[in-house]
N, C-alpha and C. Protein backbone atom coordinates (compact mmCIF):
# COMPACT_ATOMS: atom_id res chain seq x y z
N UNK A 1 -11.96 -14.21 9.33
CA UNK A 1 -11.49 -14.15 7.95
C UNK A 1 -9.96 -14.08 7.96
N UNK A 2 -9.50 -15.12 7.59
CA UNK A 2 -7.84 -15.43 7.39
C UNK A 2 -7.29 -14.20 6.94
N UNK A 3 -7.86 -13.56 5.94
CA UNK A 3 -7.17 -12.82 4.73
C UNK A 3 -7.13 -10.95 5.85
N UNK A 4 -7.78 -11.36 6.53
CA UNK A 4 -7.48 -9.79 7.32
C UNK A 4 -6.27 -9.90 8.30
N UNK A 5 -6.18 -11.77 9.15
CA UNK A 5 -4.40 -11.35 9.62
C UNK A 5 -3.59 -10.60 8.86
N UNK A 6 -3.54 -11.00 7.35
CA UNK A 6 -2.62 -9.98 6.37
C UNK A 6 -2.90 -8.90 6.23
N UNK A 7 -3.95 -8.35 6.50
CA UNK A 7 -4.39 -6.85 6.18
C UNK A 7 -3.87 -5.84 7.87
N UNK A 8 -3.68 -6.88 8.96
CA UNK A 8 -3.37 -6.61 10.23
C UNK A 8 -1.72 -6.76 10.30
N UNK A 9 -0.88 -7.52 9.04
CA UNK A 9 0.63 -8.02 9.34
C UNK A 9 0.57 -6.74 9.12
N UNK A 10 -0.19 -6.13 7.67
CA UNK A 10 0.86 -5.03 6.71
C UNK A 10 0.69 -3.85 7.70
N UNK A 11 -0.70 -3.55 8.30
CA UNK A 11 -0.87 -2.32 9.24
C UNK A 11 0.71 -2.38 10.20
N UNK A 12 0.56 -3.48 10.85
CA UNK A 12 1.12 -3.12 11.88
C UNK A 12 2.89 -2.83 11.62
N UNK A 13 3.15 -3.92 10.79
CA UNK A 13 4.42 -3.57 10.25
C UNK A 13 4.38 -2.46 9.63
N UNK A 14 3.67 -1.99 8.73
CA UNK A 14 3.80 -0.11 8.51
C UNK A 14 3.91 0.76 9.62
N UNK A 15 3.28 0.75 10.20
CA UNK A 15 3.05 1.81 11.38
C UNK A 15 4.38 1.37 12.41
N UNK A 16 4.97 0.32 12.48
CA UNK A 16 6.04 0.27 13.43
C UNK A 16 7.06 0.54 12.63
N UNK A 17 7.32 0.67 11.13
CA UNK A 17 8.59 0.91 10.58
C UNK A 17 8.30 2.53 10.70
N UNK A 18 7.25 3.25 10.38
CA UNK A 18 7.32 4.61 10.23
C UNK A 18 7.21 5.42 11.48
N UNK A 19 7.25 4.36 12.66
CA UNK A 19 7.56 5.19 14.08
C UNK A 19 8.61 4.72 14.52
N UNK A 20 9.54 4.06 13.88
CA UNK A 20 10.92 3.81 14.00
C UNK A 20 11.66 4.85 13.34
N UNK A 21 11.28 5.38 12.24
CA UNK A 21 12.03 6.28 10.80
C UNK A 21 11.84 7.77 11.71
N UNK A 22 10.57 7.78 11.98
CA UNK A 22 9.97 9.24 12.70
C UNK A 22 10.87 9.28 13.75
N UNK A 23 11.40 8.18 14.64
CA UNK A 23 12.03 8.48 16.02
C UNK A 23 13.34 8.30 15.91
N UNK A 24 14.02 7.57 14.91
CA UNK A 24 15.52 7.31 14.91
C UNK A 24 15.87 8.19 13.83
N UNK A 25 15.67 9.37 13.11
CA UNK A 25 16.35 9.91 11.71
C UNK A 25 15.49 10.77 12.09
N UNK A 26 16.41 12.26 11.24
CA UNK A 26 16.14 13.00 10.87
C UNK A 26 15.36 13.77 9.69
N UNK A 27 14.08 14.32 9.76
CA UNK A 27 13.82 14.66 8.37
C UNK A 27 15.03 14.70 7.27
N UNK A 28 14.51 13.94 6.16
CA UNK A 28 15.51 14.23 5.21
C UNK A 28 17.06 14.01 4.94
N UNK A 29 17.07 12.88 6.52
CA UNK A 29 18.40 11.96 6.42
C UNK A 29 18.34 10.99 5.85
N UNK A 30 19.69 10.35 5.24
CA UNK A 30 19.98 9.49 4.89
C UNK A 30 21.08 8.35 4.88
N UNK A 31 20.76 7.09 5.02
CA UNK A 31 21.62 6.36 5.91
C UNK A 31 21.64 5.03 4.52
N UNK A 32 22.86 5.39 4.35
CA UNK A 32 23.26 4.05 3.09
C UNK A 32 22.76 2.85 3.86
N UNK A 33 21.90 1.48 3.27
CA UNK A 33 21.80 0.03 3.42
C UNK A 33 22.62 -0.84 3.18
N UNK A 34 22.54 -0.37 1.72
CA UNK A 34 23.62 -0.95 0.19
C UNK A 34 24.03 -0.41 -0.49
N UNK A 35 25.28 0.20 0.06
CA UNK A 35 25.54 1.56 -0.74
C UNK A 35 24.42 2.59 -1.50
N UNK A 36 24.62 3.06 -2.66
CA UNK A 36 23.91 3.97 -3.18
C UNK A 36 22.79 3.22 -3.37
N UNK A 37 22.76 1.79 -3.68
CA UNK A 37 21.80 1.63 -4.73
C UNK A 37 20.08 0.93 -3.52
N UNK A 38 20.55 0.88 -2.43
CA UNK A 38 19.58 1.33 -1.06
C UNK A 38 19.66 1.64 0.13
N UNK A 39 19.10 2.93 0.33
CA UNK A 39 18.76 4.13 1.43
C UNK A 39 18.02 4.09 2.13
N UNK A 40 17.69 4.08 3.60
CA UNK A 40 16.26 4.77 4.67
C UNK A 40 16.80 6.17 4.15
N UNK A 41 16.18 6.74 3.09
CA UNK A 41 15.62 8.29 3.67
C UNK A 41 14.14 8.79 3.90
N UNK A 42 14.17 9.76 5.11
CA UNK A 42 12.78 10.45 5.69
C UNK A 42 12.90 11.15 5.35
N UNK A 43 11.67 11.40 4.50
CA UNK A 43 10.83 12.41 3.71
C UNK A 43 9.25 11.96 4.20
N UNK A 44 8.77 12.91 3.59
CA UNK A 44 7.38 13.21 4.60
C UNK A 44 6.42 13.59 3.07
N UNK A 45 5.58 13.33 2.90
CA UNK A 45 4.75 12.82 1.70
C UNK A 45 3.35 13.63 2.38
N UNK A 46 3.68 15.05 1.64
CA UNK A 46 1.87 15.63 2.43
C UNK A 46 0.95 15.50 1.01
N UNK A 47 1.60 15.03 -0.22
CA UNK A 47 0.68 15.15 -1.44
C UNK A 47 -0.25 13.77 -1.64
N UNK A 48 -0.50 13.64 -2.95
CA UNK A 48 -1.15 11.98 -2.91
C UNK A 48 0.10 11.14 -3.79
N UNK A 49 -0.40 10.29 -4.23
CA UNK A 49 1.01 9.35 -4.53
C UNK A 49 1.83 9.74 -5.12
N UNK A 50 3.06 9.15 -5.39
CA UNK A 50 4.69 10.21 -5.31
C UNK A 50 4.48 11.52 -5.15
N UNK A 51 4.41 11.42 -3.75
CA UNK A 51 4.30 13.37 -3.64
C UNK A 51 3.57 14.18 -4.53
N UNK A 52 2.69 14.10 -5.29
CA UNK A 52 2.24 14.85 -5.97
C UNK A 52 1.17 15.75 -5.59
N UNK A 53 1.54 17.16 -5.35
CA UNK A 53 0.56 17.84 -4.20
C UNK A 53 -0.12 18.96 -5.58
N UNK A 54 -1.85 18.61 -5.13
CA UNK A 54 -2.79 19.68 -5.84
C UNK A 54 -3.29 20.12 -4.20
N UNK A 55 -3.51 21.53 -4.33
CA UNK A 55 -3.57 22.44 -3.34
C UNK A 55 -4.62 22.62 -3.03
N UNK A 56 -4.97 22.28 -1.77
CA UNK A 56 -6.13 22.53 -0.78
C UNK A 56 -7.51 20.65 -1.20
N UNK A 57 -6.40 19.80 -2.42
CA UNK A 57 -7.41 18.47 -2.82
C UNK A 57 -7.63 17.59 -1.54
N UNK A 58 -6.22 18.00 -0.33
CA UNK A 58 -6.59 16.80 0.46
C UNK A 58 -7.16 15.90 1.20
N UNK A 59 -8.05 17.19 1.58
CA UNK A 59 -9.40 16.71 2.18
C UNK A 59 -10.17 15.65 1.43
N UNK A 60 -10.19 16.48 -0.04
CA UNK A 60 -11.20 15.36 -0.97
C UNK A 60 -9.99 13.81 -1.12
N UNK A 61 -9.01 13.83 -1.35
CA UNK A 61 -7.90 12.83 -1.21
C UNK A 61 -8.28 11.76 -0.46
N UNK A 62 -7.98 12.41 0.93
CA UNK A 62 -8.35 11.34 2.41
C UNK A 62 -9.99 11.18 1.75
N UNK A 63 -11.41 11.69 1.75
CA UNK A 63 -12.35 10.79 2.06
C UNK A 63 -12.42 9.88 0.97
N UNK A 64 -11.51 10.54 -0.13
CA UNK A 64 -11.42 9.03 -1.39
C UNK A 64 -10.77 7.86 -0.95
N UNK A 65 -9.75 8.39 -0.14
CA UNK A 65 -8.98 6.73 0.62
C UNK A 65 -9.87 6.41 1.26
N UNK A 66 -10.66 6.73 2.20
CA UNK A 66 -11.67 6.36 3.20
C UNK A 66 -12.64 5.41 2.32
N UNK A 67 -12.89 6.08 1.29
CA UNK A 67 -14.59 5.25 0.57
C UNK A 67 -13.68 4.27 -0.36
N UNK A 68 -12.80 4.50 -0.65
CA UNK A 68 -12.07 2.98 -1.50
C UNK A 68 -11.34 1.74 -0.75
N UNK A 69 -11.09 2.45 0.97
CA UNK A 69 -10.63 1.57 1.73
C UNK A 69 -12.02 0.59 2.34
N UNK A 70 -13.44 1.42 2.23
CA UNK A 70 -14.30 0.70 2.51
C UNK A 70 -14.80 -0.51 1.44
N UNK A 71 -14.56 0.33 -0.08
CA UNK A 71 -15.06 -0.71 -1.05
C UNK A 71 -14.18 -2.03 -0.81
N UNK A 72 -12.50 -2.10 -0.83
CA UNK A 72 -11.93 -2.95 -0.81
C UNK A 72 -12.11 -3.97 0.70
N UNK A 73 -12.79 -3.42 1.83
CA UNK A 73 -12.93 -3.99 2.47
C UNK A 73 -14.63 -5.10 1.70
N UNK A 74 -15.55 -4.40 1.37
CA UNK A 74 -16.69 -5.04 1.19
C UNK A 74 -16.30 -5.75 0.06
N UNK A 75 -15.18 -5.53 -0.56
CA UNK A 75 -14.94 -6.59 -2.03
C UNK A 75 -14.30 -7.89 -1.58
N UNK A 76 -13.17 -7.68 -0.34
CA UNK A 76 -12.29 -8.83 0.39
C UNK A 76 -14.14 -9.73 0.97
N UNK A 77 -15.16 -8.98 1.66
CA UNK A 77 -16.06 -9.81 2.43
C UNK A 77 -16.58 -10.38 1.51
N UNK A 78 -16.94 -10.34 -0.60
CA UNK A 78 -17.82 -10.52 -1.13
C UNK A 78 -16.59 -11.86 -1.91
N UNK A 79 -15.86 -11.54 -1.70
CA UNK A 79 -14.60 -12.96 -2.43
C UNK A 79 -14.00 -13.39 -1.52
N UNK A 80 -14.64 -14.02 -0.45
CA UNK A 80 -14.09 -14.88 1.13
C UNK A 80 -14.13 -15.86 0.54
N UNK A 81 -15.14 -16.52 -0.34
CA UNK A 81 -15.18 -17.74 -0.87
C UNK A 81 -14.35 -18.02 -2.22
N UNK A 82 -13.41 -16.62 -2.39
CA UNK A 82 -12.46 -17.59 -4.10
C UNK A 82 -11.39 -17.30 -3.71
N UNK A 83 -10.43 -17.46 -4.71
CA UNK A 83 -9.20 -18.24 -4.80
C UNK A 83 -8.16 -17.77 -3.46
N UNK A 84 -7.24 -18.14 -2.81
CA UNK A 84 -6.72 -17.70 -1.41
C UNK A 84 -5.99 -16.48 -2.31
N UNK A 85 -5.06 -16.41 -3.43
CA UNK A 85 -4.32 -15.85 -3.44
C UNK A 85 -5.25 -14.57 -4.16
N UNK A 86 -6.59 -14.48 -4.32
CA UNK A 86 -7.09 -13.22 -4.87
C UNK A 86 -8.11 -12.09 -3.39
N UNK A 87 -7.68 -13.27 -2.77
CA UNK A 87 -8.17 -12.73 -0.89
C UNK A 87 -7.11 -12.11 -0.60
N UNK A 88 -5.64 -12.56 -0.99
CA UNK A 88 -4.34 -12.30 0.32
C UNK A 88 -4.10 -11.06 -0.81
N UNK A 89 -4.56 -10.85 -2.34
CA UNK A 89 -3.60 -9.45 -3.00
C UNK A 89 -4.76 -8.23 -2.31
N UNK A 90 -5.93 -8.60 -2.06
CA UNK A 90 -6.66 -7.58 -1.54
C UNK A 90 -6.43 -7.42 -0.15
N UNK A 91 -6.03 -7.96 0.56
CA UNK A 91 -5.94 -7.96 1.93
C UNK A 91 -4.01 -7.00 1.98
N UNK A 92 -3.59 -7.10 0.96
CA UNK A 92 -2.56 -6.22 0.73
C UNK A 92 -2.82 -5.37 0.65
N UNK A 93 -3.95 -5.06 -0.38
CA UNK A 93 -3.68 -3.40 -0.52
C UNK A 93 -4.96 -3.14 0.61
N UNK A 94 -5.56 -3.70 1.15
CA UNK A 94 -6.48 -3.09 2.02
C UNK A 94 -5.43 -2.85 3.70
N UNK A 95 -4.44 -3.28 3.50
CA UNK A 95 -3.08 -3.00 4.87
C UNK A 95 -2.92 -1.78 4.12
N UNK A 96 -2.24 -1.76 3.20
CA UNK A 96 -1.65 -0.62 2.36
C UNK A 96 -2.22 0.49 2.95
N UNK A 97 -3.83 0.55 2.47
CA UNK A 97 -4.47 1.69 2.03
C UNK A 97 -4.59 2.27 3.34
N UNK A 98 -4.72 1.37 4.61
CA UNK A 98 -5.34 1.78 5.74
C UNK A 98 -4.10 2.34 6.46
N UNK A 99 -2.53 1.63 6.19
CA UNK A 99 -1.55 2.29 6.66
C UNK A 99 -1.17 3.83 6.44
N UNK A 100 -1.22 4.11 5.31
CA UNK A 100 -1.26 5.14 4.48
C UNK A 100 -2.18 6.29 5.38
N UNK A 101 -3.80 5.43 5.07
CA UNK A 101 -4.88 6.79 6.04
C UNK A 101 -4.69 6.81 6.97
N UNK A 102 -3.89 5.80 8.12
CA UNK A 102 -3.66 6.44 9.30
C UNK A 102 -3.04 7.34 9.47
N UNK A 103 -1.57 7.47 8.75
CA UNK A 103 -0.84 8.80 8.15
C UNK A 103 -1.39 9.98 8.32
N UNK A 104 -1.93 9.76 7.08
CA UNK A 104 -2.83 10.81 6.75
C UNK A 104 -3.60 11.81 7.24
N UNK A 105 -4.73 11.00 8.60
CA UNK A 105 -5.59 11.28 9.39
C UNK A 105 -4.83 11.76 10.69
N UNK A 106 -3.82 10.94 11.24
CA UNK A 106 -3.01 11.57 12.23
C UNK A 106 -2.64 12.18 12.36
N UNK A 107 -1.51 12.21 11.16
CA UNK A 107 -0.33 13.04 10.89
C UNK A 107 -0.21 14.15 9.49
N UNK A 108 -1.44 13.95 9.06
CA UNK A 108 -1.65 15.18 7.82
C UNK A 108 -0.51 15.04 6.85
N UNK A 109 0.13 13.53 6.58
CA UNK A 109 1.18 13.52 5.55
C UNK A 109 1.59 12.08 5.70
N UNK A 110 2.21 11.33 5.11
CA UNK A 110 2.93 10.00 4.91
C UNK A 110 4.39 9.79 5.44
N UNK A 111 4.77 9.19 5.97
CA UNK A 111 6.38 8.90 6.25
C UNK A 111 6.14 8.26 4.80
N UNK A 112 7.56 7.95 4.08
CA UNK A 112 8.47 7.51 3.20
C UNK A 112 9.56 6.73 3.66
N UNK A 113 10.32 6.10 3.57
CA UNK A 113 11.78 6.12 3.83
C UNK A 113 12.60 4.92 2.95
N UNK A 114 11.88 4.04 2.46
CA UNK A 114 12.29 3.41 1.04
C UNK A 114 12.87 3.61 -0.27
N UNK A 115 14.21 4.09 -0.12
CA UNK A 115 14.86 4.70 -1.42
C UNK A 115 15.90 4.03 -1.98
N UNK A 116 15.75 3.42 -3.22
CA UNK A 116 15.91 3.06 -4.29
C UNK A 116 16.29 3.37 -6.16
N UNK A 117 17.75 3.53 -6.08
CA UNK A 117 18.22 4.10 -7.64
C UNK A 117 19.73 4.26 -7.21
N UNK A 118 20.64 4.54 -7.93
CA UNK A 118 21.51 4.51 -8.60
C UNK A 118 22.12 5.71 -9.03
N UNK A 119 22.83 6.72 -8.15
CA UNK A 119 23.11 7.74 -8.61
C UNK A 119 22.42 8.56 -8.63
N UNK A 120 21.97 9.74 -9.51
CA UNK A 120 20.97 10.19 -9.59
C UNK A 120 19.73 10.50 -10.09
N UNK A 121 19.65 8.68 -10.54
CA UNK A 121 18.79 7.74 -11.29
C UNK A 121 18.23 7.28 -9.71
N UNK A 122 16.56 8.05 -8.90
CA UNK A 122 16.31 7.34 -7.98
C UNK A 122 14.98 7.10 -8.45
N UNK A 123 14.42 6.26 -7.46
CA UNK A 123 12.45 5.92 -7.74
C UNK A 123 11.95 6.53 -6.77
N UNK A 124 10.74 6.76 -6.13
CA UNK A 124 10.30 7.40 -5.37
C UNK A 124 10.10 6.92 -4.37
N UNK A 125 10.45 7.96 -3.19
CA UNK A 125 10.96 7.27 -2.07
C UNK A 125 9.78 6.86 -1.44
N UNK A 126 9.51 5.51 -0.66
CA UNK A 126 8.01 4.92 -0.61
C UNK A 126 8.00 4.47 1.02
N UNK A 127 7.16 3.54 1.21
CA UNK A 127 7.62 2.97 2.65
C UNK A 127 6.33 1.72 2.20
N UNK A 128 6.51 0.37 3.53
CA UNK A 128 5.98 -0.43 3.33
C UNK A 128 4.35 -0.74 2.88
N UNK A 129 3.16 0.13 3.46
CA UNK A 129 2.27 0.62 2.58
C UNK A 129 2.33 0.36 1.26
N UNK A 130 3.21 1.40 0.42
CA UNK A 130 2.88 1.53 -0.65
C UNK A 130 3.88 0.31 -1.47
N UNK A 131 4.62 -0.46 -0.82
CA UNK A 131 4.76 -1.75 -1.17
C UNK A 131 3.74 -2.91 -1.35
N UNK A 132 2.60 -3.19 -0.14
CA UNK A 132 2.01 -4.28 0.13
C UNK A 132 0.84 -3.37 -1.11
N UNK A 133 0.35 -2.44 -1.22
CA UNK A 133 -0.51 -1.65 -2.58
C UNK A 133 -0.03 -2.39 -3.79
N UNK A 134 1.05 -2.20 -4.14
CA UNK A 134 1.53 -2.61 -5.21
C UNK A 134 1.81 -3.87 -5.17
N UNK A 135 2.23 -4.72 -4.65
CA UNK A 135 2.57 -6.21 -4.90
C UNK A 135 0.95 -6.70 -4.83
N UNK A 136 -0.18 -5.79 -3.65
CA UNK A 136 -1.26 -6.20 -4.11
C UNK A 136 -2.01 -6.44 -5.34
N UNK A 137 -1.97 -5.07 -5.67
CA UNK A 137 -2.40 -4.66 -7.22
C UNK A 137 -1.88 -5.86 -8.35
N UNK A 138 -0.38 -6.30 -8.32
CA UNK A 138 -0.12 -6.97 -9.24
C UNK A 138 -0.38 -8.25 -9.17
N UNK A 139 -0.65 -8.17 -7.76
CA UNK A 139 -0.90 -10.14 -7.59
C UNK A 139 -2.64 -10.74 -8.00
N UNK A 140 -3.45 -9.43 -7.83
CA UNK A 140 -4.78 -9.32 -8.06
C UNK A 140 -4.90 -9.44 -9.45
N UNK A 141 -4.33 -8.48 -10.26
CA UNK A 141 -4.24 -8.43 -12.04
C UNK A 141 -3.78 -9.46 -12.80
N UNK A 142 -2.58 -10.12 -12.13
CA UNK A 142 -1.85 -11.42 -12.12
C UNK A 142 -3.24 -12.64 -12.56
N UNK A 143 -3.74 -12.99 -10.96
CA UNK A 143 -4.45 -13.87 -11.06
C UNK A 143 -5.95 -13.51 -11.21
N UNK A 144 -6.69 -12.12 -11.50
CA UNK A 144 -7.71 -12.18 -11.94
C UNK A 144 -7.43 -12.34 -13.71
N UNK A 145 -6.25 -12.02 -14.03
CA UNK A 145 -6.29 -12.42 -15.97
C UNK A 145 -6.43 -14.00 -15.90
N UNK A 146 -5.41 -14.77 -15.24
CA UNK A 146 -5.37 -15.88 -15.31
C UNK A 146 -6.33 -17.30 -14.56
N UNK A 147 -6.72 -16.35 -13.67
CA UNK A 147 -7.50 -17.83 -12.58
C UNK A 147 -8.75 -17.49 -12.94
N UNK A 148 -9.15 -16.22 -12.42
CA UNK A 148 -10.98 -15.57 -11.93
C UNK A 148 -11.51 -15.98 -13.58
N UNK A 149 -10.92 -15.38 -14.66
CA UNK A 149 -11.97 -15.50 -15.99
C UNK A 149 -11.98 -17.24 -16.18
N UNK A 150 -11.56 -18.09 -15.84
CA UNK A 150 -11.54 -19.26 -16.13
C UNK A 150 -12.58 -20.11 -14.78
N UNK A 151 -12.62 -19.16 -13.68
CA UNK A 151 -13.86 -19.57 -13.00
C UNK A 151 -15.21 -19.40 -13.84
N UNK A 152 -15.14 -18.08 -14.07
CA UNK A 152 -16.15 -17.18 -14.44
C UNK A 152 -16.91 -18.22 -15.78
N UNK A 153 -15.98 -18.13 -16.30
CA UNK A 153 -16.31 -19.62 -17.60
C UNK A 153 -17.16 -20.59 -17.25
N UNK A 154 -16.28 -21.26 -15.96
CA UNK A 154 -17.26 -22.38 -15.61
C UNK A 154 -18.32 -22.26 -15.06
N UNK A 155 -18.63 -21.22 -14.03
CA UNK A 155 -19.90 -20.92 -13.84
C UNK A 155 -20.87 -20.71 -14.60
N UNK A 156 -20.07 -20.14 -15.49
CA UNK A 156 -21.49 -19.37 -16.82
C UNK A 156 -22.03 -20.66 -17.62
N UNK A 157 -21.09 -21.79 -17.52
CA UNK A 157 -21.14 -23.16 -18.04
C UNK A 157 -22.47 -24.40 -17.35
N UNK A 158 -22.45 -23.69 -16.24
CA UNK A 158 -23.48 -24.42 -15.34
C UNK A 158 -24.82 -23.71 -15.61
N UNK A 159 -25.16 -22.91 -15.75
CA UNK A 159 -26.43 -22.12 -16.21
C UNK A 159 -26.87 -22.50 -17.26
């Protein structure tokens, strides 16, 4: 299945940027890119998304990544046959999700080091994971408004 090399680019490129961040920087350093307006800072993410920590949830957290990383895997095996680009946004966030739980499961927290804003106007500091999640998510919403209901049409047209 084509669409899992991508689910294997995003792993591996996650996991080699966040054992680069872990081994070259200091917790909680920060090293201008582009001036202010982009940063590598390491921060360490023990909550669920943007840091947001409910106390003692994580256990239940991780086996929710676990059982949604499985659905998105059995959803990528059940749409092998439609459109490439509604295979490659799931095969994003299924890198994402799995980069993330390795984190998680290993290391009981997330590297970060993606920071982005303007003063002290910033966004939350992320890492590649929760990039390939999101460009997934939007590329899926993207083309399931626009492509999938206009399959869906024609099929229902053949019946």
């Amino acid at each position: 299945m084509r669409a899992l090399v991508y689910t294997a680019l995003i792993v591996v490129s996650d996991q080699v940027t966040k054992y680069l961040v872990r081994h070259n920087l200091e917790l909680h350093a920060t090293i201008p890119v582009m001036g202010d307006f982009f940063r590598l800072t390491y921060v360490e993410n023990s909550g669920i998304v943007f840091g947001i920590k409910i106390g003692g949830a994580l256990p239940f957290f991780t086996a929710l990544s676990i059982a949604a990383t499985i659905l998105i895997l059995y959803y990528l095996y059940r749409e092998r046959a439609s459109h490439p680009g509604i295979r490659i946004s799931l095969a994003l966030v299924l890198g994402g999700a799995i980069g993330n739980l390795i984190d998680r499961l290993v290391f009981g927290q997330v590297v970060d080091f993606l920071d982005f804003g303007v003063g002290k106007y910033r966004f939350f500091v992320f890492n590649v994971a929760d990039s390939a999640v999101t460009v997934g998510v939007a590329l899926f919403l993207l083309l399931t408004t626009f492509f999938y209901p206009q399959r869906q049409e024609a099929a229902g047209k053949k019946t």
